[in-house]
Every structure is written in C-alpha cells, then in structure tokens.
C-alpha atoms as a PDB file:
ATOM      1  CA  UNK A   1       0.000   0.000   0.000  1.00  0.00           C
ATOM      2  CA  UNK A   2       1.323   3.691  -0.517  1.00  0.00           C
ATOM      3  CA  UNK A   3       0.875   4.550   2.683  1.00  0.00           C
ATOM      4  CA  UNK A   4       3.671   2.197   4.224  1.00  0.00           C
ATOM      5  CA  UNK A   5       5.699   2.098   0.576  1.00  0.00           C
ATOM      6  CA  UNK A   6       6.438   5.737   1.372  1.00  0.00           C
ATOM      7  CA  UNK A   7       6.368   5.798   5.444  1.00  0.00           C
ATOM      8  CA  UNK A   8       3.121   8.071   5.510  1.00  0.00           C
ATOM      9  CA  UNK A   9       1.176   7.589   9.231  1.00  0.00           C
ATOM     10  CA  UNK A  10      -2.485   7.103   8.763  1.00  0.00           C
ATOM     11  CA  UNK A  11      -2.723  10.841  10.548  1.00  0.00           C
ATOM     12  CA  UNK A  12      -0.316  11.951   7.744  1.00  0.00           C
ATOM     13  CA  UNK A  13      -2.781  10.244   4.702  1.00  0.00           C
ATOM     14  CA  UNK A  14      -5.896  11.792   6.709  1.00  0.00           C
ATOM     15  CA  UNK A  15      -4.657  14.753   6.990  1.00  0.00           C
ATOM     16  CA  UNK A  16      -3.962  15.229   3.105  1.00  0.00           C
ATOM     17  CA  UNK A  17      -7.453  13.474   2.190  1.00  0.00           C
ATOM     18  CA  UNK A  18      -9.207  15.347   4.933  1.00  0.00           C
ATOM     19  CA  UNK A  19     -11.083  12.381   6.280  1.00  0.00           C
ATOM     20  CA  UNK A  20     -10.909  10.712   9.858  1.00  0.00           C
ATOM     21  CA  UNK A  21      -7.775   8.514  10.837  1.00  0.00           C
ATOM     22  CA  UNK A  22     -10.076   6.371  11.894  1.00  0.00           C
ATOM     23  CA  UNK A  23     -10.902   5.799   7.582  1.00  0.00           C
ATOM     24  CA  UNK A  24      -7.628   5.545   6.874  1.00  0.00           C
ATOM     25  CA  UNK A  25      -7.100   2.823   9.618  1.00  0.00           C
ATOM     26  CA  UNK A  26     -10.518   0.821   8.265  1.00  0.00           C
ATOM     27  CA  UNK A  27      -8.889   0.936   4.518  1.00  0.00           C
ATOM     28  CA  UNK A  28      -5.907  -0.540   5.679  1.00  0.00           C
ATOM     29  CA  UNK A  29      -7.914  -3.433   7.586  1.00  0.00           C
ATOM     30  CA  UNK A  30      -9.991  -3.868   4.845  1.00  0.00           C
ATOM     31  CA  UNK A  31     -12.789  -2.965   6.938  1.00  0.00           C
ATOM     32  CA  UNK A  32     -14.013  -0.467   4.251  1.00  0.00           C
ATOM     33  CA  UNK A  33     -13.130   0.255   0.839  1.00  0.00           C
ATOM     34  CA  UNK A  34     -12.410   4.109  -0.538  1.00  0.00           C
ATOM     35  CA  UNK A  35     -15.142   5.088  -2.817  1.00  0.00           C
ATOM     36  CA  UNK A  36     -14.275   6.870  -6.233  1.00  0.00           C
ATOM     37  CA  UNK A  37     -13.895  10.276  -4.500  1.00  0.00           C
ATOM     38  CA  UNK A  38     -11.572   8.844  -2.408  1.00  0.00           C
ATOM     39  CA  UNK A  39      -9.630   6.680  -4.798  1.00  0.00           C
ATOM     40  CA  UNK A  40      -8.969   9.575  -7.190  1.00  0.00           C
ATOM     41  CA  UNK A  41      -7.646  11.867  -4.125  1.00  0.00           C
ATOM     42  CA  UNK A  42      -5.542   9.101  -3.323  1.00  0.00           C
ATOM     43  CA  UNK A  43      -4.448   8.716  -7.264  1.00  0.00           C
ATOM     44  CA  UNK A  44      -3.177  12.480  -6.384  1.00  0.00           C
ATOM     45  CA  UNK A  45      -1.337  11.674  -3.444  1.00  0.00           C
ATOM     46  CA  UNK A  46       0.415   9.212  -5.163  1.00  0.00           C
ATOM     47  CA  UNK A  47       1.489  11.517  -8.108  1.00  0.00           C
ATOM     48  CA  UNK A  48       2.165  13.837  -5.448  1.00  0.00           C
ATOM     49  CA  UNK A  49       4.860  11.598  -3.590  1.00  0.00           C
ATOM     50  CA  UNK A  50       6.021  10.337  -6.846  1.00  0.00           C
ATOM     51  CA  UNK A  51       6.787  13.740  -8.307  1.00  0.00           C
ATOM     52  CA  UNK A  52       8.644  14.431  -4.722  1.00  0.00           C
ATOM     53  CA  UNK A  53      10.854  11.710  -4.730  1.00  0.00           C
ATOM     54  CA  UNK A  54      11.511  12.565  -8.553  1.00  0.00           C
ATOM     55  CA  UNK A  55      12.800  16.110  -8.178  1.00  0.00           C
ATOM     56  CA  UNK A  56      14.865  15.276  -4.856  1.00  0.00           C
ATOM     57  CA  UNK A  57      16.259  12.306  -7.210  1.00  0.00           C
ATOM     58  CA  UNK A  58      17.543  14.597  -9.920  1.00  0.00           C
ATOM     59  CA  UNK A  59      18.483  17.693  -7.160  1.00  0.00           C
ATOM     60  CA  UNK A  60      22.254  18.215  -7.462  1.00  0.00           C
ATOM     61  CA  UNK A  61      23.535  20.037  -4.026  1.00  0.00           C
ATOM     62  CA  UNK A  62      26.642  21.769  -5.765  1.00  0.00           C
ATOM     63  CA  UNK A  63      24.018  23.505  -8.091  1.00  0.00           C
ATOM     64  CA  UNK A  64      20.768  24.790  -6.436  1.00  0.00           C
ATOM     65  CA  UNK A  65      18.948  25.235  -3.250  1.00  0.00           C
ATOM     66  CA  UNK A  66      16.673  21.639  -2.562  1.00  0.00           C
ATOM     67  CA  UNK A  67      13.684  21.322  -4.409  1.00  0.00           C
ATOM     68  CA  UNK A  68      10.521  22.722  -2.593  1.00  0.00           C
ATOM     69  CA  UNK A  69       8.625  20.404  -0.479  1.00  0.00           C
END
C-alpha cells in the first residue's frame, strides 16, 4: 500500500485526504473500501509523492537550493 511504501502515518494520509484517521485505519484493515472520491484523491497523493521523490532524485547540491517540499 502507498501509505507504508512511502512511510506516511495514517494521521499523515488523513490529513492530506481530509477524512478521519479512523478511515484511513478501516482501509488498511480492509474494513471499508475508498469510494471513487476517495480513490482519485488518493491517485493524487500518489502523483504527489512520486513527483517528490523525482525532483529530490535529480536535485544536485553543488548547483541549487533543494527542491521545494
């Protein structure tokens, strides 16, 4: 799951998805499942992390200031 691929706390995935931990936590138990809303917002999140880890990936030090976060 994203969420522990990328180290993010259920809080942390909440937070961003402005839901209850308590979702989050049900998702991951496969109490519940995300409906579409949900599922796209995560879709976003994902970019999200993956276009993170992209421009700290191609950041050289000796050149610039880091990438934004």
């Amino acid at each position: 799951m994203l969420q522990k691929a990328c180290g993010l706390s259920s809080a942390d995935a909440a937070h961003y998805l402005g839901i209850k931990e308590d979702t989050v936590s049900k998702w991951r138990r496969g109490k519940r499942q995300p409906g579409p809303g949900h599922l796209a917002e995560i879709t976003d999140l994902a970019r999200d992390i993956d276009d993170a880890v992209a421009a700290l990936a191609a950041w050289d030090p000796e050149k610039s200031d880091p990438p934004p976060t």
